[in-house]
Protein backbone atom coordinates (compact mmCIF):
# COMPACT_ATOMS: atom_id res chain seq x y z
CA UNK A 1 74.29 248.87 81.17
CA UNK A 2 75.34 252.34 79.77
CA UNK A 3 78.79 251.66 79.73
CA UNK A 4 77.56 248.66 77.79
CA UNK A 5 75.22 250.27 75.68
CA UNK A 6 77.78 252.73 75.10
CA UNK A 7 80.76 250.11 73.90
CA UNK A 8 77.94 248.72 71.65
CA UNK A 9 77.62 252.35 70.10
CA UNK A 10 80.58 252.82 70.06
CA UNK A 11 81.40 249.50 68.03
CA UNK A 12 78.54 250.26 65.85
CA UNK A 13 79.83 253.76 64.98
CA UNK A 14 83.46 252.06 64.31
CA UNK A 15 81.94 249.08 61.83
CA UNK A 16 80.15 252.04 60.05
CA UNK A 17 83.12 254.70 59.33
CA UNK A 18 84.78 251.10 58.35
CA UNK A 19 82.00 250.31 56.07
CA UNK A 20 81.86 253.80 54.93
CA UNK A 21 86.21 253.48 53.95
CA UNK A 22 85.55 250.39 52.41
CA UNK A 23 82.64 252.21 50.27
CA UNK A 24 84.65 255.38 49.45
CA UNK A 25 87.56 252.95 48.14
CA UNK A 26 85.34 251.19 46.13
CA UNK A 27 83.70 254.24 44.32
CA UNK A 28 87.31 255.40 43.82
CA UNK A 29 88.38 252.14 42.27
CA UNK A 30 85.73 252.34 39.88
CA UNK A 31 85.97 255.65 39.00
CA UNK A 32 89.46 255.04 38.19
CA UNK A 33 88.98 251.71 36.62
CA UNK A 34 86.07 253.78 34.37
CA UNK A 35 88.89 256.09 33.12
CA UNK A 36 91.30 253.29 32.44
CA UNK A 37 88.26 251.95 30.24
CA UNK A 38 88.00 254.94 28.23
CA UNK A 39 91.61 255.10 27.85
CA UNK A 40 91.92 251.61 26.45
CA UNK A 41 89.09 251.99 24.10
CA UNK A 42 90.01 255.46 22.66
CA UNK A 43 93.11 253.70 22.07
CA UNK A 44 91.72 250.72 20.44
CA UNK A 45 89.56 253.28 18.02
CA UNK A 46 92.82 255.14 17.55
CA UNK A 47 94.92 251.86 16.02
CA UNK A 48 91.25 250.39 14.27
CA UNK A 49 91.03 254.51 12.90
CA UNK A 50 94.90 253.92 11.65
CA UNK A 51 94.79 250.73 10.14
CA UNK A 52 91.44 251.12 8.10
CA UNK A 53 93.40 254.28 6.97
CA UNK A 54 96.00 252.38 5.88
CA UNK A 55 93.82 249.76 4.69
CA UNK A 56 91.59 252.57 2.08
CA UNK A 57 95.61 254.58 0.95
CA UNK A 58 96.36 250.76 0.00
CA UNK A 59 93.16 249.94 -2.31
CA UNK A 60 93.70 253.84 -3.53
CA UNK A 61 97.04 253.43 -4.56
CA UNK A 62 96.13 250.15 -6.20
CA UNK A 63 92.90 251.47 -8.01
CA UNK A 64 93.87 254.54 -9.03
CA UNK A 65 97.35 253.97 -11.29
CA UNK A 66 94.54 252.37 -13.38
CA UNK A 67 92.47 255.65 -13.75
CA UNK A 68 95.59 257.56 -14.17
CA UNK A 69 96.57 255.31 -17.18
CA UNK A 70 92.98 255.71 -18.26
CA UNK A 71 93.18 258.98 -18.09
CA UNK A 72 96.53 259.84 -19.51
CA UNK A 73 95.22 257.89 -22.77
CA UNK A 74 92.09 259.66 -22.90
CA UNK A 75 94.22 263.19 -23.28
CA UNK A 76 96.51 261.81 -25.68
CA UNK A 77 93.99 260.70 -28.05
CA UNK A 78 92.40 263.93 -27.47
CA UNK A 79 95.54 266.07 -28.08
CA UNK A 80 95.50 263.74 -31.50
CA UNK A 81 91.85 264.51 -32.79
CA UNK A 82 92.93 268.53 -31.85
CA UNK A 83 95.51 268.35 -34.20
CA UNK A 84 93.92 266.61 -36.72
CA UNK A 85 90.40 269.54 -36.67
CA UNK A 86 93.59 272.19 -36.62
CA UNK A 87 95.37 270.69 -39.70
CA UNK A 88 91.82 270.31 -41.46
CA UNK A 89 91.18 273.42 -41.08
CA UNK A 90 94.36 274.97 -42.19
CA UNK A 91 93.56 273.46 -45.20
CA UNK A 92 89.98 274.06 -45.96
CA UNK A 93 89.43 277.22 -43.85
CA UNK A 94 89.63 279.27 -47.12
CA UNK A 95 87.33 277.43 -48.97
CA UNK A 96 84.70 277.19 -46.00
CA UNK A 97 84.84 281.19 -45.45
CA UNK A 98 84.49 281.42 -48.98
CA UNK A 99 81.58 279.60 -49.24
CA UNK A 100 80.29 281.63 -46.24
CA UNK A 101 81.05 285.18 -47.91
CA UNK A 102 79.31 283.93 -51.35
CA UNK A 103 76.18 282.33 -49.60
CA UNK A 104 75.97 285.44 -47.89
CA UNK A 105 76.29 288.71 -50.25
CA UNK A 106 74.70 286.68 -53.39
CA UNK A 107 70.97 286.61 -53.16
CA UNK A 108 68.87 284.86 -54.92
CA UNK A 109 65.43 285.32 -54.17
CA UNK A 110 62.52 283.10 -54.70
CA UNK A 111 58.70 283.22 -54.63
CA UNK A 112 57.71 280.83 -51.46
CA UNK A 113 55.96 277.74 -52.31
CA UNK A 114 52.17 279.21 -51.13
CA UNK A 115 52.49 282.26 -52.91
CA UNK A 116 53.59 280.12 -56.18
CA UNK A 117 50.51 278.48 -56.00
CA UNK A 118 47.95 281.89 -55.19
């Protein structure tokens, strides 16, 4: 019966190192097959990253000649009204710093209203 026994033990031992193979290739498949995963999607983010990218320089390029035009006429008409306070007052600086220098050294005082009335 040892001999037996033995075979039986021996069998045993066999079916369990084969179990134990078939368990170690089966954590190493998925362990690979996990890394293929994260592969795959970090690729998939990569091309969804590039084409929303794409996507927003698109709808910039679009929306913004708009602003640009916008913009360009808001600094000419400014540039205008500059010229026009510059030209007006080339010609009535004089008078205005005039009228500054008289109100200034000509006095002409007055009693205040509640002393007036004391």
């Amino acid at each position: 019966m040892s001999a037996q026994n033995s075979a039986g033990i021996q069998t045993l031992l066999d079916a369990e190192r084969e179990a134990q193979k078939i368990v170690q290739q089966a954590r190493e498949y998925r362990t690979k097959r996990i890394r293929e995963a994260k592969a795959e999607a970090q690729k998939e983010i990569e091309e969804y990253r590039n084409s929303k990218e794409e996507e927003y320089k698109k709808f910039e390029a679009e929306h913004s000649s708009g602003f640009k035009k916008a913009e360009e006429d808001a600094d000419k008409e400014a540039q205008e009204k500059l010229k026009e306070i510059k030209a007006s007052g080339q010609k009535q600086g004089d008078k205005v710093v005039d009228g500054l220098i008289k109100s200034t050294t000509i006095v002409k005082p007055e009693v205040p209203e509640k002393m007036a009335k004391a």
